[in-house]
Protein backbone atom coordinates (compact mmCIF):
# COMPACT_ATOMS: atom_id res chain seq x y z
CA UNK A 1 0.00 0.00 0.00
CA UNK A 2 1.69 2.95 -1.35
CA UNK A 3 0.11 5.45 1.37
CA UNK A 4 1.41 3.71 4.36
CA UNK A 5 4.77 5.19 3.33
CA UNK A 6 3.47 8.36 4.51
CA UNK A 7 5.31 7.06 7.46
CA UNK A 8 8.55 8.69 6.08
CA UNK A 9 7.52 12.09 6.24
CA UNK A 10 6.49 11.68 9.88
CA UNK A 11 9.39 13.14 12.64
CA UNK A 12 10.17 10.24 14.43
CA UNK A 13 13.52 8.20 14.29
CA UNK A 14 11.98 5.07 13.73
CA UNK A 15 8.33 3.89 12.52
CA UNK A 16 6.83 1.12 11.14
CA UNK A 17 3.22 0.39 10.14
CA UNK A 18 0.95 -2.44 8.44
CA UNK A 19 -2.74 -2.85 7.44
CA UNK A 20 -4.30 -6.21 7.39
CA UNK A 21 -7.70 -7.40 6.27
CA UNK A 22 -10.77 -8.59 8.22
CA UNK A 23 -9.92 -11.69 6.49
CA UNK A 24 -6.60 -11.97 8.66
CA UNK A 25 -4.24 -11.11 4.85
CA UNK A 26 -2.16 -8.56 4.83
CA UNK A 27 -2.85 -5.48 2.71
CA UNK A 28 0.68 -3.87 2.98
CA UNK A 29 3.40 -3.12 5.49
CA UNK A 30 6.21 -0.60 5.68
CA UNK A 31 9.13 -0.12 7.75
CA UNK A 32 11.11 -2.22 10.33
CA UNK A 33 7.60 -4.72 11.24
CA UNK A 34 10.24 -6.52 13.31
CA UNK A 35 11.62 -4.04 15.12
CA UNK A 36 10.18 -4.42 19.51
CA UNK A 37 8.61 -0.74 20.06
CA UNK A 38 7.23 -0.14 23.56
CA UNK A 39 3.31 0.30 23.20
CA UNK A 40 2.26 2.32 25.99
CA UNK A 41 -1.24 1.83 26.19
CA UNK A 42 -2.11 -0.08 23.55
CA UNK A 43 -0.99 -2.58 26.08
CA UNK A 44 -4.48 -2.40 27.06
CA UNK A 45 -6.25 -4.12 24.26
CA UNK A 46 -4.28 -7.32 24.71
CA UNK A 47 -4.64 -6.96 28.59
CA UNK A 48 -8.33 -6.60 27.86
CA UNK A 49 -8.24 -9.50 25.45
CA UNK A 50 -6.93 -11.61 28.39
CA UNK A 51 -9.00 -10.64 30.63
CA UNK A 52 -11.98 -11.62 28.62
CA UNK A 53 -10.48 -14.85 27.86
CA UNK A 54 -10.72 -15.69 31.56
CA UNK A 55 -14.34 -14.83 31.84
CA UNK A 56 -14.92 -16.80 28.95
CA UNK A 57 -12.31 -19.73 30.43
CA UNK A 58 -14.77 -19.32 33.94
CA UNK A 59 -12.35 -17.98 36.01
CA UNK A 60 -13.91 -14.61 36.44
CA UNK A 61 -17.40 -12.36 35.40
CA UNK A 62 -17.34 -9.51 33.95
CA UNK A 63 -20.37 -8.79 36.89
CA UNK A 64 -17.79 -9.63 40.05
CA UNK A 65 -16.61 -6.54 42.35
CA UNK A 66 -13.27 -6.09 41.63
CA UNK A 67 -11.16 -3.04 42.32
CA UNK A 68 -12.61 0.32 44.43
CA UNK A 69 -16.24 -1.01 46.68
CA UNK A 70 -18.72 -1.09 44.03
CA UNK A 71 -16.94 -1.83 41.23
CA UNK A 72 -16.46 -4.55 38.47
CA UNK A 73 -14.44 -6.42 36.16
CA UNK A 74 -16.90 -4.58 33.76
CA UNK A 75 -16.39 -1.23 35.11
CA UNK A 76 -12.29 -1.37 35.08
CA UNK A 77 -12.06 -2.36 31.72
CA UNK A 78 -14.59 0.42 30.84
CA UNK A 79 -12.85 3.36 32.60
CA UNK A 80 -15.44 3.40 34.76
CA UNK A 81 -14.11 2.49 38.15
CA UNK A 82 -13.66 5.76 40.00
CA UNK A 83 -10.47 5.21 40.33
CA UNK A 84 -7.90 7.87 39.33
CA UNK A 85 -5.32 8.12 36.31
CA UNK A 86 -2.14 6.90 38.00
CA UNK A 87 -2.95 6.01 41.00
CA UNK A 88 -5.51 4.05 43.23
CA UNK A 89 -7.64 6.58 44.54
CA UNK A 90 -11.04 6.48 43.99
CA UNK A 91 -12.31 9.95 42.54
CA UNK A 92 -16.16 9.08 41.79
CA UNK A 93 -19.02 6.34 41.84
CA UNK A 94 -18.50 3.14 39.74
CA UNK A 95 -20.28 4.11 36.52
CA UNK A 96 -21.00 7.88 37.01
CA UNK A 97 -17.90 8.98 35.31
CA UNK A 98 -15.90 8.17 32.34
CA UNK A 99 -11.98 8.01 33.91
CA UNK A 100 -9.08 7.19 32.36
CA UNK A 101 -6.85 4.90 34.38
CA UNK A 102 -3.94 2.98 34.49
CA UNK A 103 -4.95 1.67 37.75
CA UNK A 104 -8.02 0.48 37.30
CA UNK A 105 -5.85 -1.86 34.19
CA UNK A 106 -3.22 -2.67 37.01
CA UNK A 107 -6.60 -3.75 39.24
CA UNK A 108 -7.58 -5.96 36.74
CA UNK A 109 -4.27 -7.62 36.23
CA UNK A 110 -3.94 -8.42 40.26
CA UNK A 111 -8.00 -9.37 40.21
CA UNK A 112 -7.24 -11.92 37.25
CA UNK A 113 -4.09 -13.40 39.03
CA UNK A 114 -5.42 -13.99 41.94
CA UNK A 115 -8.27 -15.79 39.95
CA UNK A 116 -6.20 -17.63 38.07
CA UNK A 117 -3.03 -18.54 40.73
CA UNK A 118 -1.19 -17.40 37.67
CA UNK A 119 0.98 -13.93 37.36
CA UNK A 120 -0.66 -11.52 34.31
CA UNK A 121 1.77 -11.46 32.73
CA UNK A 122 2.14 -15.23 32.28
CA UNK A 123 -1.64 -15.57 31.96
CA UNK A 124 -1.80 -12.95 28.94
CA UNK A 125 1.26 -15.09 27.36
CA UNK A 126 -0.35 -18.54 27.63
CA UNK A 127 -4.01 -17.10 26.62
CA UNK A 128 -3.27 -14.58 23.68
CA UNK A 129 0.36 -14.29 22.58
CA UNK A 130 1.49 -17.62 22.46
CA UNK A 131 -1.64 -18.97 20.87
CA UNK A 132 -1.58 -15.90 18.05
CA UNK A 133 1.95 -16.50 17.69
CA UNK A 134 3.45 -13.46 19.37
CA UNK A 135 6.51 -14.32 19.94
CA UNK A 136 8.02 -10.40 19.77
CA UNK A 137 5.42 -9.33 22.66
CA UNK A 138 6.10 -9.26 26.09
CA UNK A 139 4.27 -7.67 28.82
CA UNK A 140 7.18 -6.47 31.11
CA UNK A 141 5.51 -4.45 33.97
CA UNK A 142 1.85 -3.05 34.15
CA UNK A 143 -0.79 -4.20 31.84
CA UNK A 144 -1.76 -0.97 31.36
CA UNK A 145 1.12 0.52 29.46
CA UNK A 146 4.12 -1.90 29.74
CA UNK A 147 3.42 -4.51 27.02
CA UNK A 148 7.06 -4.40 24.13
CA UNK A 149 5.72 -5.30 20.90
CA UNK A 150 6.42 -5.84 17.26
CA UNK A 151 3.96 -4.46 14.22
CA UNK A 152 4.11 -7.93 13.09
CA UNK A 153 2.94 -9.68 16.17
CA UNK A 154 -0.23 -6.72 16.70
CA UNK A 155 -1.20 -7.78 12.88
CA UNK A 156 -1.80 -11.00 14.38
CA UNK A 157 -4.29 -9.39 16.99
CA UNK A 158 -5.40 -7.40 14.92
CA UNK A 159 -6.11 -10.30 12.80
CA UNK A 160 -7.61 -12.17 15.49
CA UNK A 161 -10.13 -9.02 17.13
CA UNK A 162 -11.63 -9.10 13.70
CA UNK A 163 -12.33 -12.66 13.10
CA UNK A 164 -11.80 -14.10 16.76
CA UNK A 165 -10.77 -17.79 17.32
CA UNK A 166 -9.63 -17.43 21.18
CA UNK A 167 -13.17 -15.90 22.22
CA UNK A 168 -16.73 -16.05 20.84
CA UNK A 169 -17.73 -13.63 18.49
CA UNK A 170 -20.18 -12.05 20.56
CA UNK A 171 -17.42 -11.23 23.75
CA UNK A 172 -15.80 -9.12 20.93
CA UNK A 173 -18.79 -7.72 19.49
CA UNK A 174 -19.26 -6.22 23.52
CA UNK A 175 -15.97 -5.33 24.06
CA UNK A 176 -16.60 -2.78 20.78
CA UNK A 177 -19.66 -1.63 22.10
CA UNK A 178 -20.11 1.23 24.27
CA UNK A 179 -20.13 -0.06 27.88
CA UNK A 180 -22.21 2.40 30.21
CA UNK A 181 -23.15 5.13 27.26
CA UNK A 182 -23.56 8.66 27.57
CA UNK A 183 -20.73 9.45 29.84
CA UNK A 184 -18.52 12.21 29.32
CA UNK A 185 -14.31 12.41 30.08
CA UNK A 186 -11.15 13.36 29.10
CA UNK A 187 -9.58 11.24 26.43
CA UNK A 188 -5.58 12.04 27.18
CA UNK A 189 -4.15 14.41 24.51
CA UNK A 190 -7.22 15.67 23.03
CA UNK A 191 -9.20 16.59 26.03
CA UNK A 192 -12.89 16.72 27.23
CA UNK A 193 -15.21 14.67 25.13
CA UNK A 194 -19.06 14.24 25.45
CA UNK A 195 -19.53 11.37 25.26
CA UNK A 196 -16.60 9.81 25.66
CA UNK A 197 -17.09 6.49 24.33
CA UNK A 198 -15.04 3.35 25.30
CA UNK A 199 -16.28 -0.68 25.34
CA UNK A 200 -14.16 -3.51 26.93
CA UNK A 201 -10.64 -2.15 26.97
CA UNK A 202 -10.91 -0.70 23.42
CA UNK A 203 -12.07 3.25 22.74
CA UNK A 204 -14.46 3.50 20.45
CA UNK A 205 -14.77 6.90 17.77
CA UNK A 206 -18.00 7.56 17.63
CA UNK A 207 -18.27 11.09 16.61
CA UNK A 208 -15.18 12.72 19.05
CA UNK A 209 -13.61 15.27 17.49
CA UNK A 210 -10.91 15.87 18.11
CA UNK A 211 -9.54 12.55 17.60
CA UNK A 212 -6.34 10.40 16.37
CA UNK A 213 -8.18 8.68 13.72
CA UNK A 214 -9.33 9.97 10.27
CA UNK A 215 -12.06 11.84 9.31
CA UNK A 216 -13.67 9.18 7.41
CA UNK A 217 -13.00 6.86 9.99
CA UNK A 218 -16.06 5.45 10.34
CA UNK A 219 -18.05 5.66 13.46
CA UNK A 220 -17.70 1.82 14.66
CA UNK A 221 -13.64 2.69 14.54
CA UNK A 222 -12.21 1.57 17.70
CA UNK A 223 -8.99 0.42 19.27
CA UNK A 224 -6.10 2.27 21.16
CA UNK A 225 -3.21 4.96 21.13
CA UNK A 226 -0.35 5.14 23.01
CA UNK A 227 2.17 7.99 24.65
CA UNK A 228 5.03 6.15 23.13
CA UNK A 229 3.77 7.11 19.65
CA UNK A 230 1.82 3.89 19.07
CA UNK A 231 -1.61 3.38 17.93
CA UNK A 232 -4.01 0.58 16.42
CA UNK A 233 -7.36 1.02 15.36
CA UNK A 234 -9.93 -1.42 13.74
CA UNK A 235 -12.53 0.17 11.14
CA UNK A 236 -15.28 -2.84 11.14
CA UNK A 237 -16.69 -0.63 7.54
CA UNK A 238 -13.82 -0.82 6.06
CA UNK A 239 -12.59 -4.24 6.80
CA UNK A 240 -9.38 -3.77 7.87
CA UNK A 241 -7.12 -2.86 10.89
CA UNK A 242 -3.80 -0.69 10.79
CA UNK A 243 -0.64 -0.30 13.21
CA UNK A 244 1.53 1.81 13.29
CA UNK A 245 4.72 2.38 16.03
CA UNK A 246 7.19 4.26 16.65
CA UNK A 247 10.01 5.42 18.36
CA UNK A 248 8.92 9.13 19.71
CA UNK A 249 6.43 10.14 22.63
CA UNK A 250 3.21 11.17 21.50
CA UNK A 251 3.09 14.85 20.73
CA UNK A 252 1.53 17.16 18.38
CA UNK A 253 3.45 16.07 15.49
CA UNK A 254 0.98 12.88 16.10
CA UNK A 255 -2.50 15.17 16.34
CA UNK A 256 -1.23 16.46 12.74
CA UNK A 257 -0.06 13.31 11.16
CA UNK A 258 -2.00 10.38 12.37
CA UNK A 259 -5.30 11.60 11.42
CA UNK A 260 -4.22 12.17 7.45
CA UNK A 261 -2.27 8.75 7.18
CA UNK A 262 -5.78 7.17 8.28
CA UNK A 263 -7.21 8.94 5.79
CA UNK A 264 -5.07 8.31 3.23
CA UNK A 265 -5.06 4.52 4.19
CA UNK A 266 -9.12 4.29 3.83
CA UNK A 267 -9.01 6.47 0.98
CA UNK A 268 -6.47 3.21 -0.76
CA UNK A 269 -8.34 0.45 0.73
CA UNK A 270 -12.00 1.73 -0.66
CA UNK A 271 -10.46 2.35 -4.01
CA UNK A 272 -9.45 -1.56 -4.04
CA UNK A 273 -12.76 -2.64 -3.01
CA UNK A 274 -14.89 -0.25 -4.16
CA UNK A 275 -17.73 -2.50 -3.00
């Protein structure tokens, strides 16, 4: 795909980037898909994806308290704890306010260990990476932000979230659904957003604006950025999913290049199947 070498014009040291089909092909890569980028938070999709493999494996429900009193399994991996960005202090009611946290993905990690007698880290291995094949991805801290990853190994998920063979069909179609609508937050680096949509560990577009996907991103877009200058979204209209990583923090150079890459990548993939 000629317009994911838009990646060259970018100001980072390093980036790479791929797009691969619903069908699990892949539509075109460019730059070092080998190279091990840290992710940041896009750590959280494949901590999500774990987690939801142990509800569907028994060991937990997505109903169970887990985290600050009141809350759930369903309300960490919606944001919708309470509990604060970076730390684990509760700041509202479950469910009355749409907060980002790394602590409420850290809360989910301990909840599933102690489920499972297993350490997260080894439990997202033996559950998603090792069965997709990830063997460039480790999770190497918190499994909100400290996942090391190859483009390569996230076409795999990527591959996966849109035809799933390690969950039912119907887990994923939740976890890109809005979970507790209507509430409004801050999504990091572009502010206050009403709504501000998210479903099982994955944000969803809707209409935000502004955002780090395109403009004619569709609506049902939804997947992850991270503060290492990582993202991956999946566009369930257009069929396909895209990485891209990097090698500099997220900045404004991203607010003013990711969202025209997108573009330019939906822009190539309608013109192939103009169906």
């Amino acid at each position: 795909m000629q317009s994911l070498a838009l990646i060259e014009n970018w100001p980072v040291p390093t980036a790479a980037a791929a797009v691969v089909r619903a069908d699990g092909t892949l539509a075109g890569s460019h730059g070092p898909t080998g190279q091990r980028f840290p992710l940041a938070s896009v750590t959280k999709p494949l901590a999500a994806y774990a987690v939801l493999v142990a509800y569907e494996e028994g060991a937990i429900d997505l109903d169970e308290p887990a985290g600050p009193e009141g809350a759930t399994v369903r309300h960490l991996l919606a944001h919708t704890s309470g509990l604060a960005f970076d730390e684990p202090k509760v700041m509202a009611a479950p469910g009355a306010r749409r907060i980002y946290s790394n602590s409420g993905f850290e809360a989910l990690g301990d909840h599933v260990a102690k489920a499972t007698d297993i350490p997260f880290a080894d439990y997202l291995h033996q559950a998603v990476l090792e069965p997709l094949g990830m063997t460039s991805t480790t999770l190497e801290g918190s499994p909100a932000k400290d996942a090391v990853s190859t483009v390569d190994d996230l076409t795999r998920f990527a591959a996966e979230v849109q035809a799933p063979r390690l969950l039912d069909a119907r887990t994923v179609l939740d976890a890109m659904t809005v979970t507790y609508p209507g509430l409004t937050g801050i999504l990091p680096g572009y502010g206050h957003q009403r709504p501000n949509d998210w479903g099982l560990g994955f944000e969803i577009r809707d209409s935000k604006s502004p955002h780090w996907t395109g403009a004619s991103s569709s609506p049902r877009t939804f997947g992850h950025f991270g503060q290492s200058g990582t993202f991956l979204w999946i566009d369930p209209d257009a069929r396909a999913a895209c990485v891209a990583l990097t090698d500099r923090a997220f900045g404004p150079w991203a607010v003013e290049a990711w969202p025209p890459f997108t573009d330019a990548v939906l822009t190539e993939l309608r013109a192939a199947n103009p169906s």
